[in-house]
C-alpha atoms as a PDB file:
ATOM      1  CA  UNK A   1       0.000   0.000   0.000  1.00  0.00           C
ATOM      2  CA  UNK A   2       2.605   2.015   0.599  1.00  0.00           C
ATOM      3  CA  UNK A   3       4.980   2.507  -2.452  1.00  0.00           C
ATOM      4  CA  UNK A   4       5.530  -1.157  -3.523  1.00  0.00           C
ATOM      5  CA  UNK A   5       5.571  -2.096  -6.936  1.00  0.00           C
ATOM      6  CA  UNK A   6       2.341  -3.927  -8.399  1.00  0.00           C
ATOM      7  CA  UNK A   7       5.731  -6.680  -9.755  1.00  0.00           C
ATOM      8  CA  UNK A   8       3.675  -6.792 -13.271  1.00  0.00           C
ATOM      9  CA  UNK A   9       6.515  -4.037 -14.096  1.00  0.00           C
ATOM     10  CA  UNK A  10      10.056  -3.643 -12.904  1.00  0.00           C
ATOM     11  CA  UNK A  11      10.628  -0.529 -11.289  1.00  0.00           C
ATOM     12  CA  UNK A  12       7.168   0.440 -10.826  1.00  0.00           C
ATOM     13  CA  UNK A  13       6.823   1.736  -7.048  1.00  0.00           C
ATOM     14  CA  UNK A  14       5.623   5.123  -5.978  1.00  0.00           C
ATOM     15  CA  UNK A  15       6.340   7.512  -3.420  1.00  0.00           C
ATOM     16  CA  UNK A  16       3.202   9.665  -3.996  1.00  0.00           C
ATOM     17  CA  UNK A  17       0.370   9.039  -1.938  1.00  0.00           C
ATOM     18  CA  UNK A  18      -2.761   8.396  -2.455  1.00  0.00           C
ATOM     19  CA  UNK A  19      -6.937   7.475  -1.368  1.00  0.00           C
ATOM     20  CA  UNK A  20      -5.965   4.034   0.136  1.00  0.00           C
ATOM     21  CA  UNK A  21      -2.976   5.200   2.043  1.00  0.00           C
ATOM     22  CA  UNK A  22      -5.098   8.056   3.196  1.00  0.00           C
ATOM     23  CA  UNK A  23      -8.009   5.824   3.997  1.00  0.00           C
ATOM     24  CA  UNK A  24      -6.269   3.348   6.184  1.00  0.00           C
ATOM     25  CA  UNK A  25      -3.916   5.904   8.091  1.00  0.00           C
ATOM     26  CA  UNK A  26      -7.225   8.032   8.893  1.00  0.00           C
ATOM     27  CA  UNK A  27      -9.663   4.686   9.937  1.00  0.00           C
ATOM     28  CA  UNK A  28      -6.978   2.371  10.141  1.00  0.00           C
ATOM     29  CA  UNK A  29      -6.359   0.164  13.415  1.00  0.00           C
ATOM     30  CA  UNK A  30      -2.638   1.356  13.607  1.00  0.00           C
ATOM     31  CA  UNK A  31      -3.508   4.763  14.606  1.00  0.00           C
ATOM     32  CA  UNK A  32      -5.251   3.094  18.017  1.00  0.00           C
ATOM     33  CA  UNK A  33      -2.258   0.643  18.473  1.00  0.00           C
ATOM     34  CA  UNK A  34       0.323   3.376  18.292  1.00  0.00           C
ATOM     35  CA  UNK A  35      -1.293   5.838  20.449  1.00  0.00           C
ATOM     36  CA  UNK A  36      -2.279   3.430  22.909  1.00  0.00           C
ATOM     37  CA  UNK A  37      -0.762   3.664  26.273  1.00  0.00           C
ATOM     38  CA  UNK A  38       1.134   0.321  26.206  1.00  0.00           C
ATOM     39  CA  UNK A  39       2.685   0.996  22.877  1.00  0.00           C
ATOM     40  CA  UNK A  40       6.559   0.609  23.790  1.00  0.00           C
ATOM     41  CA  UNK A  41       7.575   4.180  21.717  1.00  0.00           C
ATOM     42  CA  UNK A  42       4.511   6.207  23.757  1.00  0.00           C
ATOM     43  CA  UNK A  43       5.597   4.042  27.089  1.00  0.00           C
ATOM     44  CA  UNK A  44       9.393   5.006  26.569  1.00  0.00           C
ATOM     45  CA  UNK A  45       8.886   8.752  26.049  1.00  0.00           C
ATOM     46  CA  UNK A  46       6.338   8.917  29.084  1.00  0.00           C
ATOM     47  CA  UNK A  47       9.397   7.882  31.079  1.00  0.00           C
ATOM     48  CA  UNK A  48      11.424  10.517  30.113  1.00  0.00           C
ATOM     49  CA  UNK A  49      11.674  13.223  32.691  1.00  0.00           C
ATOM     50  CA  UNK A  50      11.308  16.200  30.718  1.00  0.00           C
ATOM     51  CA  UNK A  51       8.978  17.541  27.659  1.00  0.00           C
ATOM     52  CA  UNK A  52      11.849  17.518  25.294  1.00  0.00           C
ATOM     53  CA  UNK A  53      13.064  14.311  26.336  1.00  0.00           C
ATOM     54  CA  UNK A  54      10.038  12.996  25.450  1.00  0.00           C
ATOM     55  CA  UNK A  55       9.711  14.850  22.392  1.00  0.00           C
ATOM     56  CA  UNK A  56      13.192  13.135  20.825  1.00  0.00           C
ATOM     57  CA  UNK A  57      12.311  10.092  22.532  1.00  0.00           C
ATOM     58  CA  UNK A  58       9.170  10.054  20.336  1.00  0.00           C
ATOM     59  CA  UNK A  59      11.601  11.463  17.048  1.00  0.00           C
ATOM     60  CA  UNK A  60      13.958   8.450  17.986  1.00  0.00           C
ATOM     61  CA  UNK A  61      11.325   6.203  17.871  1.00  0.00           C
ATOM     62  CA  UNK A  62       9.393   7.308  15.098  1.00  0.00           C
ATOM     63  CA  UNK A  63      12.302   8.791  12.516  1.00  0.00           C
ATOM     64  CA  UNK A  64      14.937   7.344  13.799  1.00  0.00           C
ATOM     65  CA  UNK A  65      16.914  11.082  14.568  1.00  0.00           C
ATOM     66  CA  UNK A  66      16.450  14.034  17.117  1.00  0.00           C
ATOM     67  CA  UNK A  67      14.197  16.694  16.312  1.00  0.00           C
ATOM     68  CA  UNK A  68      15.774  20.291  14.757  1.00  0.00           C
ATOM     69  CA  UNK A  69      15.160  23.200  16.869  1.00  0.00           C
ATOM     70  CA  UNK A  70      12.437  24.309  14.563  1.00  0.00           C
ATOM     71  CA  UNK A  71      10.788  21.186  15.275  1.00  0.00           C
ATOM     72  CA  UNK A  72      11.434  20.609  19.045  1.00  0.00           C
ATOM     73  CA  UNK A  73      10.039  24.520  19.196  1.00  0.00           C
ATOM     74  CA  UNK A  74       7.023  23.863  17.635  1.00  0.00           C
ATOM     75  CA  UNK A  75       6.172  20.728  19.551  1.00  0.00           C
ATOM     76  CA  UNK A  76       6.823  22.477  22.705  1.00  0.00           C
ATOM     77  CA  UNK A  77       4.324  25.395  21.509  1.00  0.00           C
ATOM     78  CA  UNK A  78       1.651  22.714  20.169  1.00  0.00           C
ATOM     79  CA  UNK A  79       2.491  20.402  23.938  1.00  0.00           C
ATOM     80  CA  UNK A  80       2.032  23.875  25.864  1.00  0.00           C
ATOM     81  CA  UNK A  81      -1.521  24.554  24.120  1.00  0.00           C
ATOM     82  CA  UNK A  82      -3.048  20.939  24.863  1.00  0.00           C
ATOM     83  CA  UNK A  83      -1.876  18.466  22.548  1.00  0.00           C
ATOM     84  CA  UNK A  84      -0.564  15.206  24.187  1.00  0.00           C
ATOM     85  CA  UNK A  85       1.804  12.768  23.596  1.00  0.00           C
ATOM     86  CA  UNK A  86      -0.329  10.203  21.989  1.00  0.00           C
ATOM     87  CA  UNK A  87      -1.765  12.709  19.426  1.00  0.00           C
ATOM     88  CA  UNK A  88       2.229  13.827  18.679  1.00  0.00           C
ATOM     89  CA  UNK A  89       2.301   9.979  18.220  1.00  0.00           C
ATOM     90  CA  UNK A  90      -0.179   9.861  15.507  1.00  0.00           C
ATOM     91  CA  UNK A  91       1.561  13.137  13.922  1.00  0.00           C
ATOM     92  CA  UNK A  92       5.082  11.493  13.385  1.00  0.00           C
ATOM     93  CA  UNK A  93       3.198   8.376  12.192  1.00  0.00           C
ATOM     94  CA  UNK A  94       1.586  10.403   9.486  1.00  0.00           C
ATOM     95  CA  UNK A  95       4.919  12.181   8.060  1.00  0.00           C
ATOM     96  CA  UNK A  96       5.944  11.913   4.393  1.00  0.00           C
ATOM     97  CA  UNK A  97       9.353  10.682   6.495  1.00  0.00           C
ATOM     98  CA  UNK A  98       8.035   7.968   8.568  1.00  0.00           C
ATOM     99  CA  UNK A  99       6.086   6.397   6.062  1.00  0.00           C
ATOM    100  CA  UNK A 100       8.815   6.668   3.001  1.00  0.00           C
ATOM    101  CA  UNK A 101      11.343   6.292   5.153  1.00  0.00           C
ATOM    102  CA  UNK A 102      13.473   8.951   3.618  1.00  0.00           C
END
């Protein structure tokens, strides 16, 4: 679903996205399983005994690198007005670089 070729054609994978992808990362059973309190990346970063340790626990986890400043900034900013860790869970889930693994 997500960039593999059909194999009828060499060479014929995709890194655009499309309805399906959309479909199943929106109503999709993944997004409960990775939010969920248990889930080892979410359990890890709740450990951690600050808000940006958490933050590039979750980057770590997710992208496999530390957040930029620009990005550790604005997840501070969107941490400080409500969001919470499982919903930043969901957001790194849903990047172009987490699923393409660029």
């Amino acid at each position: 679903m997500f960039g593999e070729s059909d194999r009828e054609i060499a060479d014929d994978s995709s890194r655009e996205g499309g309805i399906p992808q959309v479909l199943m990362l929106m109503n999709g059973n993944v997004q409960n399983v990775i939010s969920n309190k248990d889930a080892l990346a979410l359990k890890s970063a709740t450990l951690q005994p600050s808000r940006e340790k958490q933050i590039e626990s979750l980057y770590l986890s997710f992208l496999g690198r530390m957040p930029n400043a620009d990005e550790k900034t604005k997840v501070l900013n969107a941490l400080s007005q409500g969001m919470q860790l499982p919903e930043l869970t969901w957001v790194l889930f849903n990047t172009r670089e987490f699923i393409f693994v660029q």
